[in-house]
Protein backbone atom coordinates (compact mmCIF):
# COMPACT_ATOMS: atom_id res chain seq x y z
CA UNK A 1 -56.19 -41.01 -51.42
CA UNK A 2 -53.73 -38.77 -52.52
CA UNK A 3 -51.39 -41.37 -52.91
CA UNK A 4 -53.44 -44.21 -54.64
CA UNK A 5 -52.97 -45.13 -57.53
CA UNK A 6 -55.46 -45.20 -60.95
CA UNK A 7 -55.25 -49.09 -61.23
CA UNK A 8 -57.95 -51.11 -59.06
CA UNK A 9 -55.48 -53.11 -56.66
CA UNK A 10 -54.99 -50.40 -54.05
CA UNK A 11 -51.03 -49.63 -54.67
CA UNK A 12 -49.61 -46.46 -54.15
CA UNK A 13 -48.49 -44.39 -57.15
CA UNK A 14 -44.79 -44.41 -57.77
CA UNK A 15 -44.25 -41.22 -59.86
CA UNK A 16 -43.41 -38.37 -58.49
CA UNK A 17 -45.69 -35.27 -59.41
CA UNK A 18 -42.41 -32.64 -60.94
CA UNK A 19 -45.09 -29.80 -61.34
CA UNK A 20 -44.25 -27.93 -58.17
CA UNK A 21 -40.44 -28.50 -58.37
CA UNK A 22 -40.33 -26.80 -61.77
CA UNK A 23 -42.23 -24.07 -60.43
CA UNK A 24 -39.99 -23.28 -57.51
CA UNK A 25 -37.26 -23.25 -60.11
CA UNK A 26 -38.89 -21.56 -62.37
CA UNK A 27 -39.43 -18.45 -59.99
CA UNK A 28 -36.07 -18.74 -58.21
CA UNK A 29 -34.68 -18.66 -62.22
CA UNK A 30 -36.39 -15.20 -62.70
CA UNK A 31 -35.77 -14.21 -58.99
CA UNK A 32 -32.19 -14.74 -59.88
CA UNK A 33 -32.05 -12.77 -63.45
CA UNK A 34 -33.61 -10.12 -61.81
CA UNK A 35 -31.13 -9.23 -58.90
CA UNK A 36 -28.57 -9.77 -61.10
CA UNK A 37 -26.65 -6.02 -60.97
CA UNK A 38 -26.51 -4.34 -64.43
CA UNK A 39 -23.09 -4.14 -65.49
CA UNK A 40 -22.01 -0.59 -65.70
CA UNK A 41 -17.97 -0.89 -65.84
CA UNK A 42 -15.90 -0.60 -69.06
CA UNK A 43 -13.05 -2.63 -69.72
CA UNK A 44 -10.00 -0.84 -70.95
CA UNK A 45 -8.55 -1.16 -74.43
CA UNK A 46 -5.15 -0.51 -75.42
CA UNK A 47 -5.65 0.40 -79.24
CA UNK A 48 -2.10 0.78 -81.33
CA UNK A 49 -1.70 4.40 -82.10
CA UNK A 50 -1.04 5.04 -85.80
CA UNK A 51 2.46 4.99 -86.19
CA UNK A 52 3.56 6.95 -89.05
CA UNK A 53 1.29 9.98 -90.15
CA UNK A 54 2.52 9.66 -93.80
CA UNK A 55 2.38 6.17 -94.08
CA UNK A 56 -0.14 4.96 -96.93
CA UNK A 57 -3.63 5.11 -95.84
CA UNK A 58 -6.13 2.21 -96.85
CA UNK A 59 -8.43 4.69 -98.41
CA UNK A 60 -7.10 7.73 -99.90
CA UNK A 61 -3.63 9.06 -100.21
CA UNK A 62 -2.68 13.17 -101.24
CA UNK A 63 0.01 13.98 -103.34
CA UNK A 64 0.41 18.17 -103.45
CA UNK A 65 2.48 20.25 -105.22
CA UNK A 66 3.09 23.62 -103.42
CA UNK A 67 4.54 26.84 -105.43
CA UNK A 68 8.17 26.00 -104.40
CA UNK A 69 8.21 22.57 -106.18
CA UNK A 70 8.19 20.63 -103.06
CA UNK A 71 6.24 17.52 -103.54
CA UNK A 72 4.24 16.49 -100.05
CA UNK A 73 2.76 12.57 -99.22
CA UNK A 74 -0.25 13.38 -97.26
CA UNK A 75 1.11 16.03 -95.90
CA UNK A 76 4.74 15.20 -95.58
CA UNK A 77 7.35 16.05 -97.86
CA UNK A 78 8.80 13.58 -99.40
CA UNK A 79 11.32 12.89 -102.45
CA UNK A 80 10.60 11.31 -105.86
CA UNK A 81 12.26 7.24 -104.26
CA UNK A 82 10.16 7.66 -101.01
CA UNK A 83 6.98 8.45 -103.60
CA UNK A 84 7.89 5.78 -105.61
CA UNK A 85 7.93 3.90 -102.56
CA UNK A 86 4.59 4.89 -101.10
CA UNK A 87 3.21 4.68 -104.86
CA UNK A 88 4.36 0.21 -104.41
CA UNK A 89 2.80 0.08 -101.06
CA UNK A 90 -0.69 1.58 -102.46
CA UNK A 91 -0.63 -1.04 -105.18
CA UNK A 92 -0.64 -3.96 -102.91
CA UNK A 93 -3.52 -2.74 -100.44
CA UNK A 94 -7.23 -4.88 -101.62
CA UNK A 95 -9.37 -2.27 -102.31
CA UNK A 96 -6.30 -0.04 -104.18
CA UNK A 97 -6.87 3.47 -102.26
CA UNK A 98 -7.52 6.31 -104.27
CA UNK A 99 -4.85 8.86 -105.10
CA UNK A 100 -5.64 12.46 -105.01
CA UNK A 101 -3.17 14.50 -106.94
CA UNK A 102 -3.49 18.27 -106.04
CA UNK A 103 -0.42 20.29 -107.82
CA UNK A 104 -0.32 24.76 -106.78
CA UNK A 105 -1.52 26.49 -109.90
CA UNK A 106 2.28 28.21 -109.69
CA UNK A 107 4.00 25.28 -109.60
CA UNK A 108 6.78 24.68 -112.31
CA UNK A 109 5.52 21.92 -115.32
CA UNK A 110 8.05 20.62 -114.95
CA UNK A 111 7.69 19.44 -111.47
CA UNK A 112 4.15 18.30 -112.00
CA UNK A 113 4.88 16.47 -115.24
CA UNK A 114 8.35 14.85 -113.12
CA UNK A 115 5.36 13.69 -110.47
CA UNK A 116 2.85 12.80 -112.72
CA UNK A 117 5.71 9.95 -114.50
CA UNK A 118 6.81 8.73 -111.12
CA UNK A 119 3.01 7.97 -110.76
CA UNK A 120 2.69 6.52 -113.98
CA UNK A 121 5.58 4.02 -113.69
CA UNK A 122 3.89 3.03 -110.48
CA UNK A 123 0.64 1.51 -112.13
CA UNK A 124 -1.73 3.41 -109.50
CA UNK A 125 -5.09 2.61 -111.08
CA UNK A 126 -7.14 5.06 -108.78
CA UNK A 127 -6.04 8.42 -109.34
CA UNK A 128 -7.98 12.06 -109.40
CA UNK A 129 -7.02 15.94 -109.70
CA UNK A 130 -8.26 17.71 -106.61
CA UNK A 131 -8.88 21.42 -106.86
CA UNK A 132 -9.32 21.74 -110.74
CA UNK A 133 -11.62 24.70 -109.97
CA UNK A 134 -8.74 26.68 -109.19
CA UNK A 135 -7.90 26.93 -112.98
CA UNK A 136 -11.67 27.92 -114.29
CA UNK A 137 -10.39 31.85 -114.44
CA UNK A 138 -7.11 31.26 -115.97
CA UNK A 139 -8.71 30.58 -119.82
């Protein structure tokens, strides 16, 4: 009865009902994503340590000028052919970074102006004066 098939000669039916297997699969599939363990390890990285801490940076470099007439590169001192240097390797990083240029209200003109040519013969396109507000009480 179970067996018989729809047509009227009496033959058994020769398909085999799937419903039931996909069920069992079905609940041994979620059975399965649900004893999976969370995963709750990290993998370690090895990231590369910045190498040089007055290299040029890829978004903003600091030239200052302190009282003495010592021109620092983000922090380092450096010499007008190292600036020069640092000014080339700005110009070829896509976005150009922006260069800050912060000179000491006692600094000699004639160290700023000596900076401020170096950076023009450069071609720097991005550059700013930081800390202008330190000259509002001198006029």
């Amino acid at each position: 009865m179970a067996m018989s098939g729809g047509s009227d000669d009496g033959e058994p039916m020769m398909e085999m009902n799937t419903t039931p297997l996909i069920d069992v699969l079905l609940v041994l599939l979620i059975m399965f994503i649900i004893t999976l363990p969370i995963p709750t390890h990290a993998v370690k990285v090895d990231l590369p340590q910045k190498p040089n801490p007055n290299a040029v940076e890829a978004t903003k470099n600091k030239i200052v000028i302190d009282p003495a007439g010592v021109t620092y590169w983000n922090g380092q001192p450096v010499d007008d052919a190292t600036l020069a240097q640092y000014l080339e390797q700005s110009k070829t990083i896509d976005p150009e970074p922006e260069l800050q240029f912060q000179p000491d209200p006692q600094a000699r003109y004639e160290v700023v102006d000596r900076v401020l040519a170096v950076v023009k013969r450069s071609g720097v396109g991005k550059l700013g004066f930081v800390g202008n507000e330190q000259y509002r009480n001198d006029f």
